[in-house]
C-alpha atoms as a PDB file:
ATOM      1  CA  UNK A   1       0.000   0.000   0.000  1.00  0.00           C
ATOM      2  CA  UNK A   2       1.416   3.452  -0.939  1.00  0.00           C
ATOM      3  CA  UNK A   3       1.595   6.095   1.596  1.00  0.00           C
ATOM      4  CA  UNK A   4      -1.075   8.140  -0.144  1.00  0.00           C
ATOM      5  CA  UNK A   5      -3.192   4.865   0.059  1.00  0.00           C
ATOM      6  CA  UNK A   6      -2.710   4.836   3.324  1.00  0.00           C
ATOM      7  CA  UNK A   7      -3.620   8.279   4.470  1.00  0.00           C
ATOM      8  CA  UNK A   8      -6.597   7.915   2.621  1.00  0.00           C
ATOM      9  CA  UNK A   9      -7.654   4.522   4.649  1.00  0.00           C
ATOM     10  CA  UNK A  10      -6.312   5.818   7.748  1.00  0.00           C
ATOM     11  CA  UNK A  11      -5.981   9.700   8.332  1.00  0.00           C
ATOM     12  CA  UNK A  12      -4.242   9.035  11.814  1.00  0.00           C
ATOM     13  CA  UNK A  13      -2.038   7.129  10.098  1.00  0.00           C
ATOM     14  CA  UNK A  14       1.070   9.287  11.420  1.00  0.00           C
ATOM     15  CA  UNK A  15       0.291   9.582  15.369  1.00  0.00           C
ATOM     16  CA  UNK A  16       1.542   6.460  16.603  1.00  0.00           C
ATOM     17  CA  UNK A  17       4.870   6.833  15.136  1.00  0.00           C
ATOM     18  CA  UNK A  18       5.117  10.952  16.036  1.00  0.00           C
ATOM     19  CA  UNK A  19       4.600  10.196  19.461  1.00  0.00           C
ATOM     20  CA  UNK A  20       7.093   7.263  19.641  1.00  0.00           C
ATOM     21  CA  UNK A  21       9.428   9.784  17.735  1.00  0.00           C
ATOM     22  CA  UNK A  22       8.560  12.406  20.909  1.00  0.00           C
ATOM     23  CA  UNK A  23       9.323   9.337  23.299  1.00  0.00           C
ATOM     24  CA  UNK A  24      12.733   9.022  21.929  1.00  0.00           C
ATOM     25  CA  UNK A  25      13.426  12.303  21.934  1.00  0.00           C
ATOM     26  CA  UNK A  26      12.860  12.728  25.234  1.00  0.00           C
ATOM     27  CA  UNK A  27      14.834   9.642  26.206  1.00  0.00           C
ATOM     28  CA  UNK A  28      17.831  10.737  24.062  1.00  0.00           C
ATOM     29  CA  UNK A  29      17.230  14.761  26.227  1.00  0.00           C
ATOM     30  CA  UNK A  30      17.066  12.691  29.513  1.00  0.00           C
ATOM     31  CA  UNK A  31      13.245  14.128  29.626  1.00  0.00           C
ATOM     32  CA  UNK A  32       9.958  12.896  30.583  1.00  0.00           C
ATOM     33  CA  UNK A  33       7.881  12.717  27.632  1.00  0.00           C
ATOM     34  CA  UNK A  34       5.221  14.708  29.668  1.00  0.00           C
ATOM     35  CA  UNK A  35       7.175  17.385  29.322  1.00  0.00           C
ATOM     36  CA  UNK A  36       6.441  17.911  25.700  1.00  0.00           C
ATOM     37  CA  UNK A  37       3.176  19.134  24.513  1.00  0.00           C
ATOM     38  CA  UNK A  38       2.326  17.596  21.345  1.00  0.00           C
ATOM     39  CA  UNK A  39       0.568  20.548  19.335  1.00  0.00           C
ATOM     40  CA  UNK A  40      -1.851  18.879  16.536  1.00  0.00           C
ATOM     41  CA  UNK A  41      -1.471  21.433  13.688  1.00  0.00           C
ATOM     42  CA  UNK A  42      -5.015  20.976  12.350  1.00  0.00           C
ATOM     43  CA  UNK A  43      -5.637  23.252   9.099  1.00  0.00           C
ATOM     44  CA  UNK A  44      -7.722  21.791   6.923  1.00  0.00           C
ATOM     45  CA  UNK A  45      -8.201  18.594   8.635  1.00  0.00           C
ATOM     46  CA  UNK A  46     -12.347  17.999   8.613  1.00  0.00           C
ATOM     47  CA  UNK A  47     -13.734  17.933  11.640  1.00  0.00           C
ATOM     48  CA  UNK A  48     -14.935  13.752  11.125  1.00  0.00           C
ATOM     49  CA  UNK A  49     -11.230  13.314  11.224  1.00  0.00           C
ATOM     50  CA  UNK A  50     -10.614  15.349  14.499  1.00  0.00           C
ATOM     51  CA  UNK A  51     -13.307  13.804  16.456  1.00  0.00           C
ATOM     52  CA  UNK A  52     -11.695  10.701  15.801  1.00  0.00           C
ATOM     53  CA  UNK A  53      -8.440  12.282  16.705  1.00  0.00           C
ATOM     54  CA  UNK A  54      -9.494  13.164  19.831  1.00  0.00           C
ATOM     55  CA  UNK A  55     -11.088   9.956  20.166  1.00  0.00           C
ATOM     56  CA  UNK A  56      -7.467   8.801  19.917  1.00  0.00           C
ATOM     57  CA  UNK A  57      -6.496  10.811  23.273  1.00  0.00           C
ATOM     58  CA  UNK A  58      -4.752  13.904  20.973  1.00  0.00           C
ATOM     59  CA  UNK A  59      -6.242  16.592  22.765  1.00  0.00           C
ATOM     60  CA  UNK A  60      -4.405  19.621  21.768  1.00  0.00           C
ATOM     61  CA  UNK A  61      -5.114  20.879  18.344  1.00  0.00           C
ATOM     62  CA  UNK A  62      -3.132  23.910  16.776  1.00  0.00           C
ATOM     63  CA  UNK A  63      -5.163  26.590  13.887  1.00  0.00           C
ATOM     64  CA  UNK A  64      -3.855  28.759  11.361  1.00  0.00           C
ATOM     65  CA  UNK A  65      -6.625  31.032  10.581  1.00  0.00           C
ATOM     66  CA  UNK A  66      -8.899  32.489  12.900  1.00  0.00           C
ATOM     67  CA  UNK A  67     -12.219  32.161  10.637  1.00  0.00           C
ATOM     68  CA  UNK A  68     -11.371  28.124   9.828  1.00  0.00           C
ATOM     69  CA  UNK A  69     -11.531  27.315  13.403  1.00  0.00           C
ATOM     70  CA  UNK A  70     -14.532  29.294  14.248  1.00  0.00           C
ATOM     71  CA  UNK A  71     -15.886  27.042  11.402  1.00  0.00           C
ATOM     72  CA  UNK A  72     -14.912  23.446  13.040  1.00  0.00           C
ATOM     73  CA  UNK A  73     -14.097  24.088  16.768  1.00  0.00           C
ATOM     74  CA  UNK A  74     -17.010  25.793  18.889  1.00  0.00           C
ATOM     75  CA  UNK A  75     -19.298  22.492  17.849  1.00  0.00           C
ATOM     76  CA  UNK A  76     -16.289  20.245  18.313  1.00  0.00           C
ATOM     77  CA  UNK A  77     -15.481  21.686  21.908  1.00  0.00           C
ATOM     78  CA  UNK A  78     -19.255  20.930  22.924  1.00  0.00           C
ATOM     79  CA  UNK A  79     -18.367  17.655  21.945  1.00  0.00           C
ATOM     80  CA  UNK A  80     -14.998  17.357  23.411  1.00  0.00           C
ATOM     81  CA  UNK A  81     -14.894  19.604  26.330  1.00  0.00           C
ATOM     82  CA  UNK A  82     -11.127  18.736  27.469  1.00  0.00           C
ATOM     83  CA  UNK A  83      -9.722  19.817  23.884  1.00  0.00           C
ATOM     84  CA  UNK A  84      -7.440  22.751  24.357  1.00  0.00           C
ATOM     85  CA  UNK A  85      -6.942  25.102  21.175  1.00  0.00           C
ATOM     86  CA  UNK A  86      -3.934  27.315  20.077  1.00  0.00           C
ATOM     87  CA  UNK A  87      -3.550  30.053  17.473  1.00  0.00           C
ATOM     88  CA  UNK A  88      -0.352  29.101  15.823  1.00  0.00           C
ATOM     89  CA  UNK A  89      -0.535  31.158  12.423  1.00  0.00           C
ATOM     90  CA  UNK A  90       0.049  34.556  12.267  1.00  0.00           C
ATOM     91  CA  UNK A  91      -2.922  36.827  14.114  1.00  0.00           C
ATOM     92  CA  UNK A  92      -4.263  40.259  12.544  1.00  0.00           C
ATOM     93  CA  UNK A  93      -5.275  42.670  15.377  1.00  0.00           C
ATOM     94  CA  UNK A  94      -8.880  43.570  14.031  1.00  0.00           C
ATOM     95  CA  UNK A  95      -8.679  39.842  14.869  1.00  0.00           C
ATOM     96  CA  UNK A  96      -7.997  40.249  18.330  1.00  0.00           C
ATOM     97  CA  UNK A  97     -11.317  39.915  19.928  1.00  0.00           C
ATOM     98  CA  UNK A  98     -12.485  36.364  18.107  1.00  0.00           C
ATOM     99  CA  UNK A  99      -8.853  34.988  18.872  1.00  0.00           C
ATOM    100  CA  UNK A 100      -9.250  35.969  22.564  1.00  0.00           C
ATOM    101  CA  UNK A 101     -12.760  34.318  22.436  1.00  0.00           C
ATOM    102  CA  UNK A 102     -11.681  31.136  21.131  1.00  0.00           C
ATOM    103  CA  UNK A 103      -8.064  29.976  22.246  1.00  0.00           C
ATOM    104  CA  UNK A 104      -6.378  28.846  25.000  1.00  0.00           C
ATOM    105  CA  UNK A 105      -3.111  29.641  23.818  1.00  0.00           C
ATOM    106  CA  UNK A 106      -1.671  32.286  20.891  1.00  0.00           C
ATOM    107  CA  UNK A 107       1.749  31.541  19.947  1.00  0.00           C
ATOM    108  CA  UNK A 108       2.547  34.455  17.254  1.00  0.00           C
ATOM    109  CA  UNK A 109       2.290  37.708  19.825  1.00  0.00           C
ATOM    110  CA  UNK A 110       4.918  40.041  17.520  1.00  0.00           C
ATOM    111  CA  UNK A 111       4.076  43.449  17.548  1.00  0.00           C
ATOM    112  CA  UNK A 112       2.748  46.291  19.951  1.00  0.00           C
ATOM    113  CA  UNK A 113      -0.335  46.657  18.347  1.00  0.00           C
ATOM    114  CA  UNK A 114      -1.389  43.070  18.790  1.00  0.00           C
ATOM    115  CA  UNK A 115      -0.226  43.229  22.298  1.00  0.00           C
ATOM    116  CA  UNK A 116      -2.288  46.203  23.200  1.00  0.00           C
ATOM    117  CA  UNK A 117      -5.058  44.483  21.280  1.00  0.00           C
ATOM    118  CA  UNK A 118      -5.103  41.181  23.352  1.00  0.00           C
ATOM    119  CA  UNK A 119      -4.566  43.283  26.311  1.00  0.00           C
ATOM    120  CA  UNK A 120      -7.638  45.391  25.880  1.00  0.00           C
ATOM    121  CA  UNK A 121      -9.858  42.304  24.845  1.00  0.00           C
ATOM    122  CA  UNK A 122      -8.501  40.117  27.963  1.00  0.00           C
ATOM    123  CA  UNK A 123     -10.166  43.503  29.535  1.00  0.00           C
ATOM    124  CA  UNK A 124     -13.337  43.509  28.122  1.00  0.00           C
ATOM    125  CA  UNK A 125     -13.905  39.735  27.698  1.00  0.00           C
ATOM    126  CA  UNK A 126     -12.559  39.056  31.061  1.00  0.00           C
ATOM    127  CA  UNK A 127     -10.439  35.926  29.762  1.00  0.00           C
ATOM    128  CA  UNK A 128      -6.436  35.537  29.223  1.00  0.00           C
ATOM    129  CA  UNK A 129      -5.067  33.519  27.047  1.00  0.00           C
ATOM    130  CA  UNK A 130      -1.690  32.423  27.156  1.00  0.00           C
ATOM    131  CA  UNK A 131       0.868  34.057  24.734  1.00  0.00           C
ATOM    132  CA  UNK A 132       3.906  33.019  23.136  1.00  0.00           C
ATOM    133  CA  UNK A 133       5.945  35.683  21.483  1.00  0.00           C
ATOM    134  CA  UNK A 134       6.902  34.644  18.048  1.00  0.00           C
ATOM    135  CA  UNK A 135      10.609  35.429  17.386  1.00  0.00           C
ATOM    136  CA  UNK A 136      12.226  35.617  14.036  1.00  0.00           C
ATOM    137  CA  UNK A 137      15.161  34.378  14.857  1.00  0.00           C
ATOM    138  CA  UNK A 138      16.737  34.068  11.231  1.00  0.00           C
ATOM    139  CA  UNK A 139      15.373  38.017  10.472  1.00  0.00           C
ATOM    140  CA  UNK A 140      13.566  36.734   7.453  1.00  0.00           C
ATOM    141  CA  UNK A 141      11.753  40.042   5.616  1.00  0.00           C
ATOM    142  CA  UNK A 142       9.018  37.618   4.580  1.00  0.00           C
ATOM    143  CA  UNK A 143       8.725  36.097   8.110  1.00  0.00           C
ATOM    144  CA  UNK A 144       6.493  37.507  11.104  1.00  0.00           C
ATOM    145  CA  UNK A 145       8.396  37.772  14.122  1.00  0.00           C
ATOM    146  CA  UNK A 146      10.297  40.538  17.107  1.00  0.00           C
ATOM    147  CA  UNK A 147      13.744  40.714  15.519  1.00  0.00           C
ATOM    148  CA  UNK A 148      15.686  38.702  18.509  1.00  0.00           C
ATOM    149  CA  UNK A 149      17.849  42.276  19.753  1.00  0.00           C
ATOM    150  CA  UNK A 150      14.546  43.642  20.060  1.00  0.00           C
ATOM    151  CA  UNK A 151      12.615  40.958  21.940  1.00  0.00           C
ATOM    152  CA  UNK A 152      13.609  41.785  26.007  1.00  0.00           C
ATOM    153  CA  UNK A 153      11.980  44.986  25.064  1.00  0.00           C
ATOM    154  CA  UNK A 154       9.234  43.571  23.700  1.00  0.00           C
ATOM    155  CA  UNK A 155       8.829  41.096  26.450  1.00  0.00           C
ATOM    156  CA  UNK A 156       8.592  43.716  28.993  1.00  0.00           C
ATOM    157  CA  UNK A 157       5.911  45.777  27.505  1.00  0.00           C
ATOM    158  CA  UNK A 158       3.390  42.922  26.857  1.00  0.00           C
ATOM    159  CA  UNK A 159       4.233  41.485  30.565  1.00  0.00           C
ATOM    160  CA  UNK A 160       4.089  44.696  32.234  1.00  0.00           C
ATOM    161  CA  UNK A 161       2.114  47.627  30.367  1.00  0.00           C
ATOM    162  CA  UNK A 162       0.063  45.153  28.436  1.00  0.00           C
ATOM    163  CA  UNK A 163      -0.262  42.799  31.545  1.00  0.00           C
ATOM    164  CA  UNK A 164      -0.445  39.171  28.995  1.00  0.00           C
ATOM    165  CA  UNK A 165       0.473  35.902  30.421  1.00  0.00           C
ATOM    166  CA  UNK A 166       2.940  35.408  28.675  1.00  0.00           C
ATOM    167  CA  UNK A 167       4.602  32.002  28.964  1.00  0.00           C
ATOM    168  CA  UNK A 168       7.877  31.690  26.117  1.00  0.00           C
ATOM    169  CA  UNK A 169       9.043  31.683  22.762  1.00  0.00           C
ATOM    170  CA  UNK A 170       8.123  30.138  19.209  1.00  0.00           C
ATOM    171  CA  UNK A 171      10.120  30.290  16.563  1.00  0.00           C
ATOM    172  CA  UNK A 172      10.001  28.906  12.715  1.00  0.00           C
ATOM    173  CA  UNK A 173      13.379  28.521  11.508  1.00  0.00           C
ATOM    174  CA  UNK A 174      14.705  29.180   7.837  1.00  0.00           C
ATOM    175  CA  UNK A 175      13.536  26.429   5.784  1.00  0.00           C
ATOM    176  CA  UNK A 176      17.440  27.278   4.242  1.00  0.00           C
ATOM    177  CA  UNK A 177      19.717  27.120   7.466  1.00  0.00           C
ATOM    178  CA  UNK A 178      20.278  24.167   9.898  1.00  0.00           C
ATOM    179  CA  UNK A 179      17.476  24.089  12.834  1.00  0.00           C
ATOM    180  CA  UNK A 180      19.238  23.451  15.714  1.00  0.00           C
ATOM    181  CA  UNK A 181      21.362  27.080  15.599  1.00  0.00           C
ATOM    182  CA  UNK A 182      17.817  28.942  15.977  1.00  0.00           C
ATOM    183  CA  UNK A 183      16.511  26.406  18.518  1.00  0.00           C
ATOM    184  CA  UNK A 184      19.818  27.506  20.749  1.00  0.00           C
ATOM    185  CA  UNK A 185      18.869  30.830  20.069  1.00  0.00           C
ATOM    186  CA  UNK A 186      15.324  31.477  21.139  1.00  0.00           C
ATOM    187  CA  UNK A 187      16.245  29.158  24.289  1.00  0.00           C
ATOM    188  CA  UNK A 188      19.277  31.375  25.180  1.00  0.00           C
ATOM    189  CA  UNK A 189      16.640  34.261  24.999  1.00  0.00           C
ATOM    190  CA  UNK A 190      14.056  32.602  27.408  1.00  0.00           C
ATOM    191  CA  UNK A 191      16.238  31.904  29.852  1.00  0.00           C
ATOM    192  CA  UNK A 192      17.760  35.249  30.566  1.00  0.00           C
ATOM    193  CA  UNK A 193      13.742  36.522  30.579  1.00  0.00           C
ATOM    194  CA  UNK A 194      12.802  34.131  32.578  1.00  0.00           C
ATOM    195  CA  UNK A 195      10.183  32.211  30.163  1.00  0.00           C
ATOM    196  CA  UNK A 196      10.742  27.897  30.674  1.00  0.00           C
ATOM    197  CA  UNK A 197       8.479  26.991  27.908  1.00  0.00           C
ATOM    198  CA  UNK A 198       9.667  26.848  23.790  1.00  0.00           C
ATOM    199  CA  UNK A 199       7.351  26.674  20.840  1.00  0.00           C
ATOM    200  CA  UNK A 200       9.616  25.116  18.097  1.00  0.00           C
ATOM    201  CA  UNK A 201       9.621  22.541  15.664  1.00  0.00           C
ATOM    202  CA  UNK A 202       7.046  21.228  13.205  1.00  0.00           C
ATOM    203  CA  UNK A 203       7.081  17.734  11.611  1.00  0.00           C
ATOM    204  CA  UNK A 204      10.703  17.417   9.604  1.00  0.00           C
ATOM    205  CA  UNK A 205      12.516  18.739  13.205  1.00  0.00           C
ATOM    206  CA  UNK A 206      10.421  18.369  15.984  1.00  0.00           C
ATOM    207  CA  UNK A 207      12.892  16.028  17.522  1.00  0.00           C
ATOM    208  CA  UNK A 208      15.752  18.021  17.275  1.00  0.00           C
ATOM    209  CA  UNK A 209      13.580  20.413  18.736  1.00  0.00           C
ATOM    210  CA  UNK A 210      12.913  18.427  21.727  1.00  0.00           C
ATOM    211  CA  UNK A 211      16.455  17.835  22.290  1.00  0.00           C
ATOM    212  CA  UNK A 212      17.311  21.701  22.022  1.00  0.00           C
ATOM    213  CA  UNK A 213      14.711  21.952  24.906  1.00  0.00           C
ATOM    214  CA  UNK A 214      11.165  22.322  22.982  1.00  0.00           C
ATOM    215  CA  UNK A 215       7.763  22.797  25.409  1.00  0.00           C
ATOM    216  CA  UNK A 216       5.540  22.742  22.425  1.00  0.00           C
ATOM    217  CA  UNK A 217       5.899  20.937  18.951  1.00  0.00           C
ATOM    218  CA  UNK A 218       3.617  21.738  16.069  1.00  0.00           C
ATOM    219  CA  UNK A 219       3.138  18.790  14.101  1.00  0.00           C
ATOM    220  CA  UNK A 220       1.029  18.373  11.255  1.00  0.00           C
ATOM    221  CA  UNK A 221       1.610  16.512   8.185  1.00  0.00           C
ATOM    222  CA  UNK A 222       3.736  13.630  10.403  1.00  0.00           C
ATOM    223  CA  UNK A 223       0.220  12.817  11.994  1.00  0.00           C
ATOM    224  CA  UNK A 224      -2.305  13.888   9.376  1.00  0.00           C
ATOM    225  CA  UNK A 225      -0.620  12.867   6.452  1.00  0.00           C
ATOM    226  CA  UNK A 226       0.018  15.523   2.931  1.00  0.00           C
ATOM    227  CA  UNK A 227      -2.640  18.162   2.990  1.00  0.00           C
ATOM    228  CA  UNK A 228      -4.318  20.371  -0.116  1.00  0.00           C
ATOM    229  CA  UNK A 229      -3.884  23.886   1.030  1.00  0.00           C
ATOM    230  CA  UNK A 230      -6.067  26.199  -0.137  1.00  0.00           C
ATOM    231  CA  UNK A 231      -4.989  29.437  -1.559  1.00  0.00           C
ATOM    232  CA  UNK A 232      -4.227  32.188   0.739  1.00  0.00           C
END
């Protein structure tokens, strides 16, 4: 059976062997595997194939886009009530106020404005999500991201002024450049700010990611299987 046959007979078909990957990446850290959260990056996964997902005890799910998981998660979440969700594609602030609604977690906090934005929605909506701040470690032009000389600054402004849990880092390295120099990197900046937990690494380096000290791995097509994006 060809690996296209078999995402089509089983969607899951990648879970079992991304957490064993996690497991020995841990092991080969000296970690406990509990102290990596497996981050299901869902977009465009149907929401049949998450409910069996979850079904499967994966219980945190990661979203690009605001709008697509307003479409599948409210309904899902009734379902599912345990399911935590995280924002981890880039967030416009007139976006601010649904993201706040909906996730438990936003891992691309990279600008002032957002901050402000989150802060004055926590306000209104009385509800905090935790933050990551989204560092672009490789200062891509293309790339969202606090340039890293600028991100103590940053830090202190949406801790303090803007008052937003915030609780690390997340990075995506240059697709171009070895992984492991910008995984040293964005650790090296939590841990002079005092931040213990990493979003880094998706499905070709999540466990190099783990062994650099990665919280929080995004992983999608390792569990879900190749995807048809739509157009942005």
């Amino acid at each position: 059976m060809s690996d296209d046959e078999l995402d089509r007979a089983d969607p899951l078909s990648g879970l079992d062997a991304t957490r064993a990957a996690i497991a020995e990446a841990c092991a080969r850290a000296g970690r406990s595997t509990d102290s990596v959260t497996l981050v299901a990056a869902s977009k465009t996964v149907p929401r049949e194939v998450l409910g069996k997902a979850v079904g499967r005890g994966l219980h945190v799910y990661g979203e690009n886009r605001v709008q697509e998981a307003q479409a599948k998660w409210p309904a899902l979440r009734a379902e599912h009530p345990g399911v935590e969700l995280h924002l981890i594609g880039p967030l416009q602030t007139n976006k601010a106020r649904d993201a706040v609604a909906l996730f438990d977690v936003i891992h691309s906090v990279d600008r002032f404005s957002l901050s402000e934005a989150l802060f004055r929605q926590g306000e209104k909506q009385g509800r905090r999500p935790k933050v990551f701040v989204q560092v672009n470690t490789g200062l891509e032009r293309q790339k969202a991201g606090v340039a890293p000389s600028d991100t103590d600054m940053f830090l202190e402004i949406c801790r303090g002024k803007h008052e937003l849990d915030v609780i690390g880092l997340m990075c995506i390295p240059p697709v171009d450049e070895p992984s492991e120099e910008h995984f040293v990197q964005l650790r090296e900046i939590a841990e002079r700010n005092g931040l213990t937990s990493l979003s880094m690494g998706m499905s070709g380096d999540f466990a190099s990611a783990i062994e650099h000290g990665a919280t929080h791995v995004r992983v999608g097509s390792a569990i879900f299987g190749n995807r048809a994006y739509p157009a942005a």
